[in-house]
PDB file of N, CA and C in Angstrom:
ATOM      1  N   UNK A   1       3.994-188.818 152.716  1.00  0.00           N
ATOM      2  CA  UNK A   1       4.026-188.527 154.128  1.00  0.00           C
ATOM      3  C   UNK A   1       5.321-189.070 154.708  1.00  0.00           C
ATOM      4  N   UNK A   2       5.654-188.174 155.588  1.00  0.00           N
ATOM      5  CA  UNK A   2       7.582-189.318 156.160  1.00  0.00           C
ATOM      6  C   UNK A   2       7.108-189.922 157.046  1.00  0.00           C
ATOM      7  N   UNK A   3       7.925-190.710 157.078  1.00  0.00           N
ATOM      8  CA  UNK A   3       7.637-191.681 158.469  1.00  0.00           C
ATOM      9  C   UNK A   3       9.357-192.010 158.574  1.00  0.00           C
ATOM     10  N   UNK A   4       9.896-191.569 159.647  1.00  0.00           N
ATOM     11  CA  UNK A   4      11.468-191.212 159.678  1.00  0.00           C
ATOM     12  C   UNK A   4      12.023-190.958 158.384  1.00  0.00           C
ATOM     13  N   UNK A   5      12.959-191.243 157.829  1.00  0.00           N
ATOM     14  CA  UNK A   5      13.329-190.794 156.490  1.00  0.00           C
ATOM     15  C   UNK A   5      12.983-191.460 155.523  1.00  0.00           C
ATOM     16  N   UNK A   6      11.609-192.042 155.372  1.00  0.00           N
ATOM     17  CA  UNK A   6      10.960-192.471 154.264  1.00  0.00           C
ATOM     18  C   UNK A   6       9.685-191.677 154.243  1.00  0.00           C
ATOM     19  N   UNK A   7       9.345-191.587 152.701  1.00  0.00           N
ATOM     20  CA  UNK A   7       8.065-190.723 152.250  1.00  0.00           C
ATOM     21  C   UNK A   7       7.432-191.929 151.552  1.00  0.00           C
ATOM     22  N   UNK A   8       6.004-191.882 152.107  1.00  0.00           N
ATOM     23  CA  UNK A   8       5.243-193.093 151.819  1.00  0.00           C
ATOM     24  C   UNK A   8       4.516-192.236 150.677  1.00  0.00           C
ATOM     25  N   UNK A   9       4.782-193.511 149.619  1.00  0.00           N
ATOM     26  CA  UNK A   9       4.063-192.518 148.056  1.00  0.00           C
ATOM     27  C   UNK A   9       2.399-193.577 147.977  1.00  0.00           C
ATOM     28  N   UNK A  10       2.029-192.518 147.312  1.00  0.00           N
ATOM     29  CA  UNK A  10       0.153-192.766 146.992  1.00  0.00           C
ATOM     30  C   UNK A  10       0.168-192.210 145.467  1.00  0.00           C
ATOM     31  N   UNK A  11      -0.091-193.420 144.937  1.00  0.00           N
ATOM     32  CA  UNK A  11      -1.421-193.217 143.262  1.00  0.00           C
ATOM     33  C   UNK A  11      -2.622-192.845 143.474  1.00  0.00           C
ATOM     34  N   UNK A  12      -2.874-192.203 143.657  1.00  0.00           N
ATOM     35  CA  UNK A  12      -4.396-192.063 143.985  1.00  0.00           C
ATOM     36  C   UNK A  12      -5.129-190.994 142.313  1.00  0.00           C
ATOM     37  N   UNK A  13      -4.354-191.579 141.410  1.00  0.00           N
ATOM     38  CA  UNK A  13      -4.878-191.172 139.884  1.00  0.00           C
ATOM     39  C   UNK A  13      -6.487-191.445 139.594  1.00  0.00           C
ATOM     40  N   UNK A  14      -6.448-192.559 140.026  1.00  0.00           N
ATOM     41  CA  UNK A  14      -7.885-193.566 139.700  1.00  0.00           C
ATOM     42  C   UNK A  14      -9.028-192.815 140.831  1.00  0.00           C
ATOM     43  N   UNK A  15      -8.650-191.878 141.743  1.00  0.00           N
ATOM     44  CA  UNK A  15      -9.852-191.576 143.024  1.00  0.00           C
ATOM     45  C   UNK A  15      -9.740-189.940 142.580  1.00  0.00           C
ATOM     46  N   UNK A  16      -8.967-189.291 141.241  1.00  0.00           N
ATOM     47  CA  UNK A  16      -9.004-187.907 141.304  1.00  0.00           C
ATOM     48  C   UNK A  16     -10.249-187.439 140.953  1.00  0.00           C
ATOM     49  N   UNK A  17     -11.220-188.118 140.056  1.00  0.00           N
ATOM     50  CA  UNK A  17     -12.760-187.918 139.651  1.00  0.00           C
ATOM     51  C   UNK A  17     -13.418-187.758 140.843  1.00  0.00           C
ATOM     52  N   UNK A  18     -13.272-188.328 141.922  1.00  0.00           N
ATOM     53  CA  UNK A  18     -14.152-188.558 143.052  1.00  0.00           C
ATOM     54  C   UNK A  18     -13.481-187.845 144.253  1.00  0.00           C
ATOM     55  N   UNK A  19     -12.518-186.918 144.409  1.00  0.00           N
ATOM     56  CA  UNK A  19     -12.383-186.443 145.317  1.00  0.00           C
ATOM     57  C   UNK A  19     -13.129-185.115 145.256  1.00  0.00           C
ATOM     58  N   UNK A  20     -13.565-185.181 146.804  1.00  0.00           N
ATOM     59  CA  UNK A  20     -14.774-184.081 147.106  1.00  0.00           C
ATOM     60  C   UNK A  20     -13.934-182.457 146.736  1.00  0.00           C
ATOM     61  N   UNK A  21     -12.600-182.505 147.135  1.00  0.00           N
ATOM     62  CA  UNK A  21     -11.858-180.750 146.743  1.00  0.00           C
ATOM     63  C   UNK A  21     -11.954-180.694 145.516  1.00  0.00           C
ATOM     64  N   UNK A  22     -12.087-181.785 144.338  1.00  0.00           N
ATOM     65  CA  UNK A  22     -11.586-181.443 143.360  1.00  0.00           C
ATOM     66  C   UNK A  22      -9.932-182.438 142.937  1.00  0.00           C
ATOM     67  N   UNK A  23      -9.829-182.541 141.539  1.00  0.00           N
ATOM     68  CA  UNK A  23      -8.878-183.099 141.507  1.00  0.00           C
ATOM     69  C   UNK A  23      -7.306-181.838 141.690  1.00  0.00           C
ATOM     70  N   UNK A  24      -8.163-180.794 141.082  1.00  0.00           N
ATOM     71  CA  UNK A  24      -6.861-179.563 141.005  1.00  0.00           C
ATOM     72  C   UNK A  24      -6.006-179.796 142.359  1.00  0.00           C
ATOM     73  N   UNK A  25      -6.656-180.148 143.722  1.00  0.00           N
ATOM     74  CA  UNK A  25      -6.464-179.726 144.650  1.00  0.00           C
ATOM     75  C   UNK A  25      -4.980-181.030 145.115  1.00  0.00           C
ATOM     76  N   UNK A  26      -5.257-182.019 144.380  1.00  0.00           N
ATOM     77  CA  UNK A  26      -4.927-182.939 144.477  1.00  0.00           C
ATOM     78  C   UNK A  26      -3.462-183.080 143.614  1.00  0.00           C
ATOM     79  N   UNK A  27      -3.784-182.570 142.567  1.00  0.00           N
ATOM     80  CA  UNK A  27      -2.715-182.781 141.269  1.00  0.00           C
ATOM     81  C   UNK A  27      -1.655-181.801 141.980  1.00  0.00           C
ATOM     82  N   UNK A  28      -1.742-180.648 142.825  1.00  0.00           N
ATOM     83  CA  UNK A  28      -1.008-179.582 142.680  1.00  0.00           C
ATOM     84  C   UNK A  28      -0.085-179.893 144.062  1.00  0.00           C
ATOM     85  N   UNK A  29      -0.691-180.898 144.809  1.00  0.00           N
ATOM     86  CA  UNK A  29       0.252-181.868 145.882  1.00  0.00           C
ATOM     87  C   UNK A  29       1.011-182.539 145.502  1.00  0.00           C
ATOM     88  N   UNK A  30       1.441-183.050 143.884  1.00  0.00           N
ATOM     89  CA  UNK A  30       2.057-184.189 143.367  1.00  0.00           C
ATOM     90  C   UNK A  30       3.155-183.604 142.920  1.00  0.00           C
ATOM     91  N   UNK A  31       4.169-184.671 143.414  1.00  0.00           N
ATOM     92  CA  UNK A  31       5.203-184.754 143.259  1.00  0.00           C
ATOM     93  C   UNK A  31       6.362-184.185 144.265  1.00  0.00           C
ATOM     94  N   UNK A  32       5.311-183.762 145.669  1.00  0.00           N
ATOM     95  CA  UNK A  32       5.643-183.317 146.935  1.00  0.00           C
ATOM     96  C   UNK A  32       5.468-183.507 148.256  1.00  0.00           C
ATOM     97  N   UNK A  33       6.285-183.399 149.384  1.00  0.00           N
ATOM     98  CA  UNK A  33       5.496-183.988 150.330  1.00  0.00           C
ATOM     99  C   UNK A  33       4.340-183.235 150.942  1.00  0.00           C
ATOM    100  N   UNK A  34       2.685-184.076 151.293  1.00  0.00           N
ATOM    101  CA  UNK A  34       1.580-183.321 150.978  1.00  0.00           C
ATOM    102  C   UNK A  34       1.106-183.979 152.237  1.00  0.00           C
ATOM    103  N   UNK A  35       2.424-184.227 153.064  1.00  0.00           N
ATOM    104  CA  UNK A  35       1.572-184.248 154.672  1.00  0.00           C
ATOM    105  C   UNK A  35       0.708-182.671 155.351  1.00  0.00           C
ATOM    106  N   UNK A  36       1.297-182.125 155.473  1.00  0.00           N
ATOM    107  CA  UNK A  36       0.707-181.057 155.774  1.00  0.00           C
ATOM    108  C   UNK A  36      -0.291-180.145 155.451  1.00  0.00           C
ATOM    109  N   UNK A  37      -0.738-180.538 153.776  1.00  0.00           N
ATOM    110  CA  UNK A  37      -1.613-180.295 153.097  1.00  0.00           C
ATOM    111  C   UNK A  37      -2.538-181.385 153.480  1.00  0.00           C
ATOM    112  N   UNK A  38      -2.457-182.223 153.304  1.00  0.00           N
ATOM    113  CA  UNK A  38      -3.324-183.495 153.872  1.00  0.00           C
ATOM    114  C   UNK A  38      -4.015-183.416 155.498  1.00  0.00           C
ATOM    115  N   UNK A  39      -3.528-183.370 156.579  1.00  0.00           N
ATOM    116  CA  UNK A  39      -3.367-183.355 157.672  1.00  0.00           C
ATOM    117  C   UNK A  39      -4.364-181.913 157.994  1.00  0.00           C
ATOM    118  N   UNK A  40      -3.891-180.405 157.262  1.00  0.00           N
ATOM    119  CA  UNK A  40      -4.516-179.337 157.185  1.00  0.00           C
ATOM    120  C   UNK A  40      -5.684-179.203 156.831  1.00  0.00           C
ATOM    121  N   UNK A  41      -5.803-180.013 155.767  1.00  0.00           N
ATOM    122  CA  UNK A  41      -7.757-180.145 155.362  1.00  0.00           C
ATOM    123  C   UNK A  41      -8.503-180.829 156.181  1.00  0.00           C
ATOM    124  N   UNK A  42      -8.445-181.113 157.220  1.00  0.00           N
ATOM    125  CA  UNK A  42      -8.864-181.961 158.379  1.00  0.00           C
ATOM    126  C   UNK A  42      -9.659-182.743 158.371  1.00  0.00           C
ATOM    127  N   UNK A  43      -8.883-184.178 157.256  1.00  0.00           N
ATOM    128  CA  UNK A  43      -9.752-185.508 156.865  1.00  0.00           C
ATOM    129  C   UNK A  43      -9.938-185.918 157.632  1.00  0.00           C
ATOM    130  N   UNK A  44     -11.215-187.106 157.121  1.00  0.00           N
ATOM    131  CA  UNK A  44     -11.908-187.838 157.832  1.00  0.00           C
ATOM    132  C   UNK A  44     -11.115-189.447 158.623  1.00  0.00           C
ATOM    133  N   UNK A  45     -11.227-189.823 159.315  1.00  0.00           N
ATOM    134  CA  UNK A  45     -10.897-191.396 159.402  1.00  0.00           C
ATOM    135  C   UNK A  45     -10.803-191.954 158.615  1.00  0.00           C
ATOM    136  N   UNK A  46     -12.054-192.263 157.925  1.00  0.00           N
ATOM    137  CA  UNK A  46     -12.122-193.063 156.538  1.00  0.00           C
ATOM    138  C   UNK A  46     -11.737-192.712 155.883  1.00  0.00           C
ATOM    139  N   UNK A  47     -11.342-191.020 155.509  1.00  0.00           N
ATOM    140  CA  UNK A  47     -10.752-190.598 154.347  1.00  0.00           C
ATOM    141  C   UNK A  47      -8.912-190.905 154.516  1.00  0.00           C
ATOM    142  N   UNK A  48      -8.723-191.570 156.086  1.00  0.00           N
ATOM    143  CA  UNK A  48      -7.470-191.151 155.797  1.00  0.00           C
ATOM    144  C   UNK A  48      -7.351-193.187 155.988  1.00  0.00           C
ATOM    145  N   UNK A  49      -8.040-193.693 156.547  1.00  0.00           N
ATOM    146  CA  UNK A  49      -8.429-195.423 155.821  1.00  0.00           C
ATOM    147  C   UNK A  49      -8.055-195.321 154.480  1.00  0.00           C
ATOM    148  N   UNK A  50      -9.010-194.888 153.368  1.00  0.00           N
ATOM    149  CA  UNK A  50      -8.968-194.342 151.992  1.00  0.00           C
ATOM    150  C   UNK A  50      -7.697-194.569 151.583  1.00  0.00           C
ATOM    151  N   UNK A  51      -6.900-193.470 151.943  1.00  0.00           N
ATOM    152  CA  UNK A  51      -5.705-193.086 151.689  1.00  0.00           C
ATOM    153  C   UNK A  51      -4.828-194.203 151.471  1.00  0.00           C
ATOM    154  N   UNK A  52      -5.253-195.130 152.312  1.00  0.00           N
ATOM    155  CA  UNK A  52      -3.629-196.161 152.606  1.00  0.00           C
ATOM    156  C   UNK A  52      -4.352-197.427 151.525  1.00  0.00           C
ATOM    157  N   UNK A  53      -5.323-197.582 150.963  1.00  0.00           N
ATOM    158  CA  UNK A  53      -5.279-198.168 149.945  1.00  0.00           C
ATOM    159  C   UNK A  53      -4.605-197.516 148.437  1.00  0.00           C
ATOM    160  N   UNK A  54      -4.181-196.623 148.543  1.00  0.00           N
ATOM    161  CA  UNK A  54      -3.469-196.270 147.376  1.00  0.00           C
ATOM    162  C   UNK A  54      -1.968-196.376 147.381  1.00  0.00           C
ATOM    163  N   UNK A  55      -1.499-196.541 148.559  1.00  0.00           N
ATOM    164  CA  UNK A  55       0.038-197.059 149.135  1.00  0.00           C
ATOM    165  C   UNK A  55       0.524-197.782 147.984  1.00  0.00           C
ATOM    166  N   UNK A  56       1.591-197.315 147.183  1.00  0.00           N
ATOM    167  CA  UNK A  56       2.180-197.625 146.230  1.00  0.00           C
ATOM    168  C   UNK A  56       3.740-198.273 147.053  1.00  0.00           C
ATOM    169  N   UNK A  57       4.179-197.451 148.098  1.00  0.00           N
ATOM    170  CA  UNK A  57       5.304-197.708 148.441  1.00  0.00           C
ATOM    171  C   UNK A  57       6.085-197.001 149.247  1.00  0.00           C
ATOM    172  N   UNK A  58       7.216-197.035 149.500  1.00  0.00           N
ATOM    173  CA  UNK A  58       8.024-196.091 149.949  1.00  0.00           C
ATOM    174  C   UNK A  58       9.527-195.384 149.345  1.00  0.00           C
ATOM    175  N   UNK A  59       9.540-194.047 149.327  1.00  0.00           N
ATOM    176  CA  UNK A  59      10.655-193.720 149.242  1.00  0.00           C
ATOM    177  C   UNK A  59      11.689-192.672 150.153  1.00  0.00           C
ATOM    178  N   UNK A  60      13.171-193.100 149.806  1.00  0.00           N
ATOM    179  CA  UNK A  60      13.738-192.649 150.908  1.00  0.00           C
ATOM    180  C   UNK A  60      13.897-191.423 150.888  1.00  0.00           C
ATOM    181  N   UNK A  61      13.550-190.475 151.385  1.00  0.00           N
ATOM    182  CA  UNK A  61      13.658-189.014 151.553  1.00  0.00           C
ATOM    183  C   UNK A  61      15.289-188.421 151.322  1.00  0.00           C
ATOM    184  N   UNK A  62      15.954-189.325 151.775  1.00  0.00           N
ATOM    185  CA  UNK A  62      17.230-188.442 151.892  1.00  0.00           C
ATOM    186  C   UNK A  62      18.090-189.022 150.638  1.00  0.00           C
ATOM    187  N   UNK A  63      17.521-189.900 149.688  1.00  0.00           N
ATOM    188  CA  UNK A  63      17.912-190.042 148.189  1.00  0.00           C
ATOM    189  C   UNK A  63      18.331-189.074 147.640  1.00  0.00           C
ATOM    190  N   UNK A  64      19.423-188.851 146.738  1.00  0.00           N
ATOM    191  CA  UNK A  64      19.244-187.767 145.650  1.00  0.00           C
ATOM    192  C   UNK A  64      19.036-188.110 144.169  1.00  0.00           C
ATOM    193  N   UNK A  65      18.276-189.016 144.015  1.00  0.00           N
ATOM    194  CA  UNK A  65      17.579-189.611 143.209  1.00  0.00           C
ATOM    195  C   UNK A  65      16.165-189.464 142.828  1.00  0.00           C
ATOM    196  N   UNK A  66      15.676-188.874 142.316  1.00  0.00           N
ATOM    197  CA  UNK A  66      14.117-188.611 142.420  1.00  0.00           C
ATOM    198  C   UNK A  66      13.248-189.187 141.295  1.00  0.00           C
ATOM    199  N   UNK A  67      12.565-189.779 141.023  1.00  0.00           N
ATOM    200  CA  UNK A  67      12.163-190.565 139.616  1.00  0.00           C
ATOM    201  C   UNK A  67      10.640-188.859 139.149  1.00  0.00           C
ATOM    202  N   UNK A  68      11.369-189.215 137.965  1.00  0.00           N
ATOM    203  CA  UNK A  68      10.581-188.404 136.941  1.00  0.00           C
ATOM    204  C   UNK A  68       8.939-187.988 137.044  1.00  0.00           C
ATOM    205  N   UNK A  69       8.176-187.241 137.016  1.00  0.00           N
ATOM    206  CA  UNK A  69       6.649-187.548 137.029  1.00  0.00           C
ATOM    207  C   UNK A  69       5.698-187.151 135.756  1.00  0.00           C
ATOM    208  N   UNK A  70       5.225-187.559 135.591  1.00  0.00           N
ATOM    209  CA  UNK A  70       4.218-187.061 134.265  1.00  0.00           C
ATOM    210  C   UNK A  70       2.965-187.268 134.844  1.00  0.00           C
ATOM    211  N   UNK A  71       2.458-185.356 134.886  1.00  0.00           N
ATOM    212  CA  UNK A  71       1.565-185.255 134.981  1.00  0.00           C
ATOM    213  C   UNK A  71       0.979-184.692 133.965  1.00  0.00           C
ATOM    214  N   UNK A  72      -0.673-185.267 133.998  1.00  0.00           N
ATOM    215  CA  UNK A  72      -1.747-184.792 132.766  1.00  0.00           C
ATOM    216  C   UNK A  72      -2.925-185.206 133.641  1.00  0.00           C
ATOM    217  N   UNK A  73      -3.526-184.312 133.269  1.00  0.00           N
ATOM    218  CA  UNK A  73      -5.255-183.945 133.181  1.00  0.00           C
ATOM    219  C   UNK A  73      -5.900-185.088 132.585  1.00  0.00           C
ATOM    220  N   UNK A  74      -7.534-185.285 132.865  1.00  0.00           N
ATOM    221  CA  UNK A  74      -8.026-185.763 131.842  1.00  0.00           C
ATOM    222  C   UNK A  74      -8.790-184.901 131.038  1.00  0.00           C
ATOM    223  N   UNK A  75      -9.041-183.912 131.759  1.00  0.00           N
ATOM    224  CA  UNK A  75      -9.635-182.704 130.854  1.00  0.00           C
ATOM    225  C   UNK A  75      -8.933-182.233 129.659  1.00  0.00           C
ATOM    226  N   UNK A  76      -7.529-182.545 129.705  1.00  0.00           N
ATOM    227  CA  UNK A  76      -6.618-182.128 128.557  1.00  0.00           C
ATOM    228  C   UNK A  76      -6.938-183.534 127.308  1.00  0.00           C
ATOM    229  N   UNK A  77      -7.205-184.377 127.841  1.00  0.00           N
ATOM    230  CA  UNK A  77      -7.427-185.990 126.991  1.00  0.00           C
ATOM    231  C   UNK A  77      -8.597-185.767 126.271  1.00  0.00           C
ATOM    232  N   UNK A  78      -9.869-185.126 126.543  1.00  0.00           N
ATOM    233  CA  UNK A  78     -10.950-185.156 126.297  1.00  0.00           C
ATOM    234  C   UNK A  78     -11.720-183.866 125.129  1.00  0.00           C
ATOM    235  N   UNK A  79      -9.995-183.341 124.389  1.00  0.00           N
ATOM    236  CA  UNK A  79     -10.507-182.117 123.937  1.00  0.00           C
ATOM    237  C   UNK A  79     -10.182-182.936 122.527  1.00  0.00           C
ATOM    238  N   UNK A  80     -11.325-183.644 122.097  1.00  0.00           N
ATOM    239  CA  UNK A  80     -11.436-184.522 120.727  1.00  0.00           C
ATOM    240  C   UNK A  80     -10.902-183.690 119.162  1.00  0.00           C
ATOM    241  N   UNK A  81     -11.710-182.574 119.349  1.00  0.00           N
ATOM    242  CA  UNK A  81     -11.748-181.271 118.572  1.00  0.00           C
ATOM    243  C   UNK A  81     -10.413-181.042 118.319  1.00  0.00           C
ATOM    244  N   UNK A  82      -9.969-180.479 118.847  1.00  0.00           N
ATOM    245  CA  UNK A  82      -8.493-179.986 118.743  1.00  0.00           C
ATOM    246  C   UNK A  82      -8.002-181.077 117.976  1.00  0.00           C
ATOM    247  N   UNK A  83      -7.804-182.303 119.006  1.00  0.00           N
ATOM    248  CA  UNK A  83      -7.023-183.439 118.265  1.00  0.00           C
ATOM    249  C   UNK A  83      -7.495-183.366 116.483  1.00  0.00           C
ATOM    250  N   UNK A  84      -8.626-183.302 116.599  1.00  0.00           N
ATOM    251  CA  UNK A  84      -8.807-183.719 114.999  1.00  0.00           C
ATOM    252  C   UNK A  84      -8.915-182.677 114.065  1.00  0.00           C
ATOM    253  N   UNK A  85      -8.405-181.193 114.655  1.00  0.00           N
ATOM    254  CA  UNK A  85      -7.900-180.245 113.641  1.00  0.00           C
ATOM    255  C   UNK A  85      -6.543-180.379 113.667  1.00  0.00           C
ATOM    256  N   UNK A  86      -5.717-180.778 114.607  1.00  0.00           N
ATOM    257  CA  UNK A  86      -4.396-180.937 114.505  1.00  0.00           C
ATOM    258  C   UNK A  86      -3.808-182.034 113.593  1.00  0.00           C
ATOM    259  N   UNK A  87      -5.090-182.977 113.634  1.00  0.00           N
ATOM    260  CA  UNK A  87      -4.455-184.037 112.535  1.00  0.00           C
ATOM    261  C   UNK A  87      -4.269-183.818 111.079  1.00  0.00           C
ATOM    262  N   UNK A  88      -6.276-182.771 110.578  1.00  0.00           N
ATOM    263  CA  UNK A  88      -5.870-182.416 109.719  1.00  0.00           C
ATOM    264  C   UNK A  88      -4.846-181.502 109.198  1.00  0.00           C
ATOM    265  N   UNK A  89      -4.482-180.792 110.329  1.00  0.00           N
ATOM    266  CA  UNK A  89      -3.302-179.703 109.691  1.00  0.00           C
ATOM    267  C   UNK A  89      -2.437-180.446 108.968  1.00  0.00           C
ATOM    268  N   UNK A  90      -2.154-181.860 109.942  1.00  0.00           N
ATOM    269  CA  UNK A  90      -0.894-181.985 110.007  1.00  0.00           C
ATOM    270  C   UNK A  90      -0.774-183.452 108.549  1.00  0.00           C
ATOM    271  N   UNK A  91      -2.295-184.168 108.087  1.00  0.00           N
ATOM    272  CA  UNK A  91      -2.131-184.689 107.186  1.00  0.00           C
ATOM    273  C   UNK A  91      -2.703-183.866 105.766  1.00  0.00           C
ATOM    274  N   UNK A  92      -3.022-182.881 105.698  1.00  0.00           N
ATOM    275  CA  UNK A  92      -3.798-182.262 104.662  1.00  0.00           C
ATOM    276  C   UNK A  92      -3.642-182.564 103.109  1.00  0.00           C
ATOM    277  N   UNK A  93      -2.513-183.350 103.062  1.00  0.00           N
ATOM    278  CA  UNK A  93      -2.043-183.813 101.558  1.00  0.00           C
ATOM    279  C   UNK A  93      -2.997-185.111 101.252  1.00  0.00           C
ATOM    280  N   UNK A  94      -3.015-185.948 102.307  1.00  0.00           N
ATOM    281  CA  UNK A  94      -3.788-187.160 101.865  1.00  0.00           C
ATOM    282  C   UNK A  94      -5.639-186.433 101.292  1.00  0.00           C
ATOM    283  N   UNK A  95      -6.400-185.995 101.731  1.00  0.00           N
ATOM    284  CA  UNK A  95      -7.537-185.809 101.454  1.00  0.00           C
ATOM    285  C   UNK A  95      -7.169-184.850  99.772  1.00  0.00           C
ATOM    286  N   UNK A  96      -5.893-184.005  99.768  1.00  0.00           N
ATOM    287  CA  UNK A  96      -5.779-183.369  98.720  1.00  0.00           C
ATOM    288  C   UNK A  96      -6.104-184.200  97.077  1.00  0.00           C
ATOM    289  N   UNK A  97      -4.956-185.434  98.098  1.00  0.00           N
ATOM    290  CA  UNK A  97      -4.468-186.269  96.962  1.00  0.00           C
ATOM    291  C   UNK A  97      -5.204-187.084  96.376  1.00  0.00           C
ATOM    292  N   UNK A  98      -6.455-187.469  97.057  1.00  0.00           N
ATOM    293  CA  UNK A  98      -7.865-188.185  96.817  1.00  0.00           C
ATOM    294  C   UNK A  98      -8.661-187.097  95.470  1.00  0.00           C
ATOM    295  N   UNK A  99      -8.746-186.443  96.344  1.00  0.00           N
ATOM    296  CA  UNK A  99      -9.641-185.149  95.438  1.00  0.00           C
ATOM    297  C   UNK A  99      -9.002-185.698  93.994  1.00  0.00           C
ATOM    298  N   UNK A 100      -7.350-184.984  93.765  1.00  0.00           N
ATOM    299  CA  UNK A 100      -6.604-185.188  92.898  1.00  0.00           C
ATOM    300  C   UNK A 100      -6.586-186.107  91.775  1.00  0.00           C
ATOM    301  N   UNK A 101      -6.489-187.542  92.470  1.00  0.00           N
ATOM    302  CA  UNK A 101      -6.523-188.744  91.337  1.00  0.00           C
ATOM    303  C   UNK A 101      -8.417-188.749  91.121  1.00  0.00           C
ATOM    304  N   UNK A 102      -9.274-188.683  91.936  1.00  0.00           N
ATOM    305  CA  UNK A 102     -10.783-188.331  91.685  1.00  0.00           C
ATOM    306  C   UNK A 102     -10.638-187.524  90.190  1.00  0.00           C
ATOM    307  N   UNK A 103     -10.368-186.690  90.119  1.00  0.00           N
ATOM    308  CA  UNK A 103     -10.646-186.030  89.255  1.00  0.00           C
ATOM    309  C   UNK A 103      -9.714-186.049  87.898  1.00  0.00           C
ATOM    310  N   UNK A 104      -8.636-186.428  88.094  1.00  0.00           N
ATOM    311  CA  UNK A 104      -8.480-187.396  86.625  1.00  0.00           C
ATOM    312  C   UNK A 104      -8.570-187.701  86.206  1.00  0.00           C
ATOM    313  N   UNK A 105      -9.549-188.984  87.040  1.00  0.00           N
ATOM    314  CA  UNK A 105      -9.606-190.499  87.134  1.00  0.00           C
ATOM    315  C   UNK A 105     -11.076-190.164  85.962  1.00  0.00           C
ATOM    316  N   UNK A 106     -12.051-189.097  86.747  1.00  0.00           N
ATOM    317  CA  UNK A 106     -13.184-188.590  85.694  1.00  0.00           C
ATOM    318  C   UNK A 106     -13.114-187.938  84.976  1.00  0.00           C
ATOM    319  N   UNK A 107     -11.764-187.667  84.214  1.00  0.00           N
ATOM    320  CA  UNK A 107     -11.337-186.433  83.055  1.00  0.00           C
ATOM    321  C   UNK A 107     -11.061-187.813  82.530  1.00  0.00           C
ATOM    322  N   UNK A 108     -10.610-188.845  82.325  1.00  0.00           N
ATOM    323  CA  UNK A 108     -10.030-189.927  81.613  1.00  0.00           C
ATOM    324  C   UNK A 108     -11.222-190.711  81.073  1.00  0.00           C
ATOM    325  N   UNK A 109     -12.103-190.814  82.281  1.00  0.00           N
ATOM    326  CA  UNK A 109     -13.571-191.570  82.273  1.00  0.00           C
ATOM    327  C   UNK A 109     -14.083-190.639  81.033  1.00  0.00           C
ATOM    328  N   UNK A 110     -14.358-189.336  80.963  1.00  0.00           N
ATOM    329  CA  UNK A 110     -15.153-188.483  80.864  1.00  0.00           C
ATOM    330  C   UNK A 110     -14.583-188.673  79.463  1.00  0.00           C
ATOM    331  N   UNK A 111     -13.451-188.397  78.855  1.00  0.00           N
ATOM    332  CA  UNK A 111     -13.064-188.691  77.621  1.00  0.00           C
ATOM    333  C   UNK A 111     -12.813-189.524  76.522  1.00  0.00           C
ATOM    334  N   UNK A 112     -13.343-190.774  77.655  1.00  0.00           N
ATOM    335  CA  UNK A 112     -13.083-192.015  76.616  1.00  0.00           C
ATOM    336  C   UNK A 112     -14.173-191.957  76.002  1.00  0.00           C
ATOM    337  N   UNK A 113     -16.090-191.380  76.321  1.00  0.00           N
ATOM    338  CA  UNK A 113     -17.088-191.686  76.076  1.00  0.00           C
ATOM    339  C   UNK A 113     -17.136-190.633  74.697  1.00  0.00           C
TER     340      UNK A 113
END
């Protein structure tokens, strides 16, 4: 939000589960100024109380400096599945290589008897 040529920044990462729009609504304000988006949804008092506990700080609007943002989902964090076909793609030699000496290991066994 400006307040003369400073934009007062908000984390509000930790309250995206619990906001009543939705977090989409929230994420797609970031990294911009979201007075008018804010102001337009016609919060509450408390919601805009709320707000100023997430006050991270201020920055100067007329900077040409802008610090980097990384945004992510947690819905993107929570897709376990994927992760653990991507691992196997990506280690598939180790389970090979088990199999591998396994079965030597009982061709050697198997022949000494």
């Amino acid at each position: 939000m400006i307040a003369g040529s400073l934009l007062t920044v908000y984390d509000v990462t930790s309250y995206l589960d619990e906001h009543p729009g939705g977090d989409d609504v929230v994420l797609a304000a970031t990294g911009k100024d979201a007075t008018d988006d804010f102001e337009d949804a016609g919060h509450s008092k408390s919601a805009k109380e709320l707000l100023q506990t997430f006050c991270v700080g201020e920055l100067d609007a007329s900077s040409t400096i802008i610090p980097e943002l990384e945004i992510s989902s947690k819905k993107e964090a929570t897709n376990y599945s994927q992760k653990l076909m991507d691992l196997t793609k990506q280690y598939w030699t180790i389970p090979v290589a088990i199999v591998g000496i396994s079965v030597v290991v009982g061709f050697l066994y198997l022949r000494k008897k």
